[in-house]
Protein backbone atom coordinates (compact mmCIF):
# COMPACT_ATOMS: atom_id res chain seq x y z
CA UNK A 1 0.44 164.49 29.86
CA UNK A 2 2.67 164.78 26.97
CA UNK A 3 3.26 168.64 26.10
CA UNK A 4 2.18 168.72 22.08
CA UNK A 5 2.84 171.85 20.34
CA UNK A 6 0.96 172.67 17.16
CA UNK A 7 1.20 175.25 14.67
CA UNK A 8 1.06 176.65 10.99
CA UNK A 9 -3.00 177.10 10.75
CA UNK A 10 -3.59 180.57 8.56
CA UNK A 11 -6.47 181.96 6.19
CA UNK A 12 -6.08 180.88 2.50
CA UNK A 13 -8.56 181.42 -0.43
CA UNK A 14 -9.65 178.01 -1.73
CA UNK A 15 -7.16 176.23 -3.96
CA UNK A 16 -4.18 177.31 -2.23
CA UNK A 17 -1.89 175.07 0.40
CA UNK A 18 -0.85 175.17 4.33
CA UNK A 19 1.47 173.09 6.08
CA UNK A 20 0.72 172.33 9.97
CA UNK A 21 3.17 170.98 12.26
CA UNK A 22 3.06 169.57 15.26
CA UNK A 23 6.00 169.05 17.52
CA UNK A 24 6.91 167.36 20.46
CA UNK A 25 9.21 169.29 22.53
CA UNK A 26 10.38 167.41 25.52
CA UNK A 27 9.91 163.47 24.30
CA UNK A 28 12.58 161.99 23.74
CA UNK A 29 13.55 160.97 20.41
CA UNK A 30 13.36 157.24 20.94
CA UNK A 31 10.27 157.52 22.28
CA UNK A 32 8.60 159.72 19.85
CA UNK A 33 9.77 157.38 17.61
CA UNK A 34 7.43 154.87 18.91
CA UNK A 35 4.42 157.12 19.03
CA UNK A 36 1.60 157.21 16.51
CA UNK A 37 0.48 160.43 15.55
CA UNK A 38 -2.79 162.20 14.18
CA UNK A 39 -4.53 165.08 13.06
CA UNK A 40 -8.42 165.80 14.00
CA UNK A 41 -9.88 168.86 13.08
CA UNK A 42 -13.27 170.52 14.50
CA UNK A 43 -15.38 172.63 12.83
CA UNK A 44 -17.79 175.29 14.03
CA UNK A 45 -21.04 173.24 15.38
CA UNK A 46 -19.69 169.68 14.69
CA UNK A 47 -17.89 166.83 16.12
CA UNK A 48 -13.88 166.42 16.32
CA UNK A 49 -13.03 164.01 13.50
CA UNK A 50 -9.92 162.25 12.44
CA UNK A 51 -8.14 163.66 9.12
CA UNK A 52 -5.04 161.90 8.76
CA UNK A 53 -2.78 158.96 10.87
CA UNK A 54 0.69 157.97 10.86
CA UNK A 55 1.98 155.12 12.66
CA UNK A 56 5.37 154.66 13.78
CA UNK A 57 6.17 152.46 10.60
CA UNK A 58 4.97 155.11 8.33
CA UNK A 59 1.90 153.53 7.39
CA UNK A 60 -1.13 156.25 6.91
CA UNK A 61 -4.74 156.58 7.09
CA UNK A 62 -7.01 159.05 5.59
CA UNK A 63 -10.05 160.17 5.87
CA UNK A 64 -12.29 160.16 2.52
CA UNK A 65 -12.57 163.64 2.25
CA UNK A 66 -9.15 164.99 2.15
CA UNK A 67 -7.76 161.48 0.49
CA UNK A 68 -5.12 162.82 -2.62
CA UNK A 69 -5.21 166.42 -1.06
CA UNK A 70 -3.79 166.04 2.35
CA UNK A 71 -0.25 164.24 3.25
CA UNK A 72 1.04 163.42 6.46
CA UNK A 73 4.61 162.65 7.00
CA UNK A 74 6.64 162.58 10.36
CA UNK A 75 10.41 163.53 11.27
CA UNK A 76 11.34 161.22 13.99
CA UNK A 77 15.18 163.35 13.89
CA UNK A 78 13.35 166.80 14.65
CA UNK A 79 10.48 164.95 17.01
CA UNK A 80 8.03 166.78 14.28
CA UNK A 81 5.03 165.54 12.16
CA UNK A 82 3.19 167.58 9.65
CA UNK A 83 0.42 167.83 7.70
CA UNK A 84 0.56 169.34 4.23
CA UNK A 85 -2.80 170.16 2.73
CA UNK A 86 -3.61 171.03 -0.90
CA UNK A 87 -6.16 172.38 -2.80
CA UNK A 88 -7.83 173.60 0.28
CA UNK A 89 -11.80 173.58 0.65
CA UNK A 90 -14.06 176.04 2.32
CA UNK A 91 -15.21 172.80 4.12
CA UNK A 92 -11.41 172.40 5.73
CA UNK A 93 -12.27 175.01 7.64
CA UNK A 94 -11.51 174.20 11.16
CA UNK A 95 -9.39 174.33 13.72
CA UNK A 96 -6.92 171.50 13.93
CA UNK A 97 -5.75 169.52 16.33
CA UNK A 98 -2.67 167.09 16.70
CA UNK A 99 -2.70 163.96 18.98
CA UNK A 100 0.89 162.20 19.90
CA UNK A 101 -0.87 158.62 21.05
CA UNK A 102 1.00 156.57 23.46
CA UNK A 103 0.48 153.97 25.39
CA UNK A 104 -3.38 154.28 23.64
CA UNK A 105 -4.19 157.45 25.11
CA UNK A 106 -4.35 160.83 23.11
CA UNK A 107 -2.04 163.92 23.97
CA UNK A 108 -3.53 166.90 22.58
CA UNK A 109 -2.38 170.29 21.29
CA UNK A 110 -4.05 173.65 21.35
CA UNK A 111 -5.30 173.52 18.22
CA UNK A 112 -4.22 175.56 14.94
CA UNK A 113 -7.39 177.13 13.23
CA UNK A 114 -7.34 176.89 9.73
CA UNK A 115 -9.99 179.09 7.55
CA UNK A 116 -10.37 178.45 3.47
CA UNK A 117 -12.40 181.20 2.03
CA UNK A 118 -14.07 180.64 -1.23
């Protein structure tokens, strides 16, 4: 199991921004590299689902509902990734979780919770 730290979860009103970050502590560089990583987020009485993707080329995925809001973006230097998410929604409430996938299998963090009030 790969130890996956992740942080920077808060209460905001709607409209306003948080960054999350996830970090990887004891991967080496070159490998983290290599990994692709993701946020899910889980809110009260539903199923985990996938927010955002990055892939060790960059590339991204979305999902629809936080497409033009949310940005993920990864330092490979710092063996960080992080999630920066705008005009928040009382429907991004959650708690969030990062995944470091390698080798095809998820490595999950504790989870940052993440409350938007209206």
């Amino acid at each position: 199991q790969v130890p996956v730290v992740d942080s920077g979860g808060g209460s905001v009103q709607a409209g306003g921004s948080l960054r999350l970050s996830c970090a990887a502590p004891t991967t080496i560089l070159s490998v983290f590299s290599s990994d692709t990583i993701a946020w899910y987020r889980q809110a009260p009485g539903k199923v985990r689902e996938l927010v955002a993707k990055i892939a060790p080329d960059r590339g991204t995925n979305y999902s629809d509902s936080v497409k033009g809001r949310f940005t993920i973006s990864r330092d490979n230097g710092k063996k960080r990734a992080y999630l920066q998410m705008n005009n928040l929604k009382s429907e991004d409430t959650g708690v969030y979780y990062c995944s470091i996938i390698r080798y095809g299998s998820d490595n999950w963090g504790q989870g940052t919770q993440v409350t938007v009030s209206s």
